[in-house]
Structures are given as structure tokens and as C-alpha cells.
Protein backbone atom coordinates (compact mmCIF):
# COMPACT_ATOMS: atom_id res chain seq x y z
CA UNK A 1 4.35 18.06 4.21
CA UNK A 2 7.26 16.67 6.01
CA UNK A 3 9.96 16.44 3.48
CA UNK A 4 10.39 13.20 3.07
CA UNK A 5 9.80 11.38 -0.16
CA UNK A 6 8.39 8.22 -1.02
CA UNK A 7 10.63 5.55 -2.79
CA UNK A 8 8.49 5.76 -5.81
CA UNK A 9 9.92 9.63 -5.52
CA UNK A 10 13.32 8.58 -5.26
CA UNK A 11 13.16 6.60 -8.19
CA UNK A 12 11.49 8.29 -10.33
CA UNK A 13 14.20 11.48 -9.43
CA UNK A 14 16.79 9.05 -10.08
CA UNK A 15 15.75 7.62 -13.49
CA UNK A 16 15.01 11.47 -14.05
CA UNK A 17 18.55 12.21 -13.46
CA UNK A 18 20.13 9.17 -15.12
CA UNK A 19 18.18 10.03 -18.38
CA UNK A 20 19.33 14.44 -18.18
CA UNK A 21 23.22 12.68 -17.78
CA UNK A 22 22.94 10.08 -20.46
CA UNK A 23 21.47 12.62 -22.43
CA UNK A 24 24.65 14.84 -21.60
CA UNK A 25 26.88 12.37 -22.10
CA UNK A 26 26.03 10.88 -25.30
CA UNK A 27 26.78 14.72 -26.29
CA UNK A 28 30.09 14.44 -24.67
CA UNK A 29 30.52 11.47 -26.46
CA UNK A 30 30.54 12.69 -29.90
CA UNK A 31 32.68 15.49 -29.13
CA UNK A 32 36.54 14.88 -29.78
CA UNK A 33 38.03 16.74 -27.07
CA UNK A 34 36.43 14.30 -24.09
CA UNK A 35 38.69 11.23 -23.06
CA UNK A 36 38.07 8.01 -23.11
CA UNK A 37 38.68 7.43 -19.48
CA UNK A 38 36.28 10.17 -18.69
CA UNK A 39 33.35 9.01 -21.16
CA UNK A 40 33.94 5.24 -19.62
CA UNK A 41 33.38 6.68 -15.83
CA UNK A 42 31.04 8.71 -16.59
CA UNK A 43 29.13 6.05 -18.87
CA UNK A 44 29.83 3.81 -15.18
CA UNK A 45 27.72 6.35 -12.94
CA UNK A 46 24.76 6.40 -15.53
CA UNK A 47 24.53 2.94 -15.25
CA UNK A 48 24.66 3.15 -11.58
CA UNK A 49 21.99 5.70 -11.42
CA UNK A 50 19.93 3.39 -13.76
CA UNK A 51 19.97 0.61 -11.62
CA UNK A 52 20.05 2.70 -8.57
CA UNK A 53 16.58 4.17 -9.76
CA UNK A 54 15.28 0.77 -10.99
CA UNK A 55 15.79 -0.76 -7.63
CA UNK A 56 13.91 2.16 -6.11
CA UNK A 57 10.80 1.20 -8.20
CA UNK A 58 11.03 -2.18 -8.01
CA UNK A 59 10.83 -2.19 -4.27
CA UNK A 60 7.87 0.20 -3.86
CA UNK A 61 5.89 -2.20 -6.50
CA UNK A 62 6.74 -4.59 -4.25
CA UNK A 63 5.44 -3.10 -1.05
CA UNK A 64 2.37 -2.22 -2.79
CA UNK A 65 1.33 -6.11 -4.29
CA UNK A 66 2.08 -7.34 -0.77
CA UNK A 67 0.31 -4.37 0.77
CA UNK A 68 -2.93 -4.19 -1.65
CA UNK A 69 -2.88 -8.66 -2.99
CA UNK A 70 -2.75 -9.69 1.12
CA UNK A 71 -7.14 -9.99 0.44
CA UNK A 72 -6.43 -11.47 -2.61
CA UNK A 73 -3.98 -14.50 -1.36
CA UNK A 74 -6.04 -14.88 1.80
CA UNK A 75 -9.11 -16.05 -0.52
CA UNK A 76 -7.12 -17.87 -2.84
CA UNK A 77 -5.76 -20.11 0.29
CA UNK A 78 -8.83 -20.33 1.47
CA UNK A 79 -10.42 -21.97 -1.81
CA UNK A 80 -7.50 -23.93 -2.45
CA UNK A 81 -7.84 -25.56 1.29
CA UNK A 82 -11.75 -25.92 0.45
CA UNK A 83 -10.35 -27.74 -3.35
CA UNK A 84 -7.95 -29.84 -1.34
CA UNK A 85 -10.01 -30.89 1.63
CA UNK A 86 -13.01 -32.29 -1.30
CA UNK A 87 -9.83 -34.00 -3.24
CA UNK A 88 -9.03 -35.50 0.05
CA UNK A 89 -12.11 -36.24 0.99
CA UNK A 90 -13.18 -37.63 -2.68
CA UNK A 91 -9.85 -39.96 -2.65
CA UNK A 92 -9.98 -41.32 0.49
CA UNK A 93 -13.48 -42.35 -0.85
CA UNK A 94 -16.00 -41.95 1.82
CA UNK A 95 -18.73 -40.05 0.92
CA UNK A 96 -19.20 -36.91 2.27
CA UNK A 97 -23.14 -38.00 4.19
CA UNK A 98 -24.55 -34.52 4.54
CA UNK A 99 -22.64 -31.61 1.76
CA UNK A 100 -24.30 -28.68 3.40
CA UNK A 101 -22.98 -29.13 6.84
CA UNK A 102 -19.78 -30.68 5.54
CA UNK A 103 -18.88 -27.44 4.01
CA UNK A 104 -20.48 -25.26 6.51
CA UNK A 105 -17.93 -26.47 9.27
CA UNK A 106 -14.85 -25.67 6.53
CA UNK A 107 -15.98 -22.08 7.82
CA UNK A 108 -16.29 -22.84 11.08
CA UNK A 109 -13.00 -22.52 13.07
């Protein structure tokens, strides 16, 4: 192990945290003897943690659809190029003479 931590770590610490403080200071809260000043900063650096820890977890889900969907997009492009050639192809209106080979050399780079 090298000590570092993942951002899914770092988020989920964060949200973690943000949930123990909100916790603690919805306590605060109801008690009399807190300020309103204090309640209103501390409500402030929740929120920032939230969002802090959200951000965190939004990127990693984002580095792992564009790390693990890459195969996925790669066919889809290639099917919609194979759709779209046909369409062109099939509004131009000449007929395609031989299908087999016609669609053969779509492979074919």
C-alpha cells in the first residue's frame, strides 16, 4: 500500500464526515446556548463538505464510464457509420450491385 487514496476514498471520507458534523450540529442546533452566527458557519462548512464530497464522486464515476463505455461507444460509431453509409447509399438511390462485398469493404480500412 502506498498511502494514497482513490477519489472514490476521498469522497466517500468526506460525505462520511459531512454526515458525523451535520449530525453534531443539528444537536447544537437545538441547544439554546449556541449562536446564531456560529450555527450559520458551521451549517456553511457542512454544506461545503457536502458538495466537496459530491464532487469527489462525481468525478471518479466519471473516469470510470469513460474508462470502462470507450468499447461500448467505439461499436456504437461503428454501427451508426454502417446505418448512415446504407441511408446514404439508399437515398442517393443507386443500388448497392453486390451487398456482401459492399459491406465487407465497410470493414476494410
Amino acid at each position: 500500500m502506498t498511502g494514497e487514496c482513490s477519489i472514490v476514498d476521498v469522497g466517500f471520507h468526506e460525505l462520511q464526515l459531512a454526515i458525523s458534523l451535520h449530525r453534531q450540529w443539528l444537536e447544537d442546533s437545538m441547544s439554546l446556548n449556541s449562536s446564531q452566527t456560529s450555527v450559520e458557519l458551521a451549517g456553511k462548512n457542512i454544506l461545503s463538505r457536502y458538495l466537496r464530497g459530491m464532487r469527489h464522486l462525481r468525478d471518479s464515476i466519471s473516469s470510470q464510464l469513460i474508462t470502462y463505455d470507450i468499447h461500448a461507444m467505439i461499436v456504437s460509431t461503428l454501427i451508426l457509420w454502417i446505418v448512415s453509409s446504407y441511408m446514404l447509399n439508399f437515398l442517393s438511390l443507386e443500388p448497392v450491385k453486390d451487398c456482401t462485398s459492399h459491406f465487407m469493404s465497410l470493414f476494410i480500412l
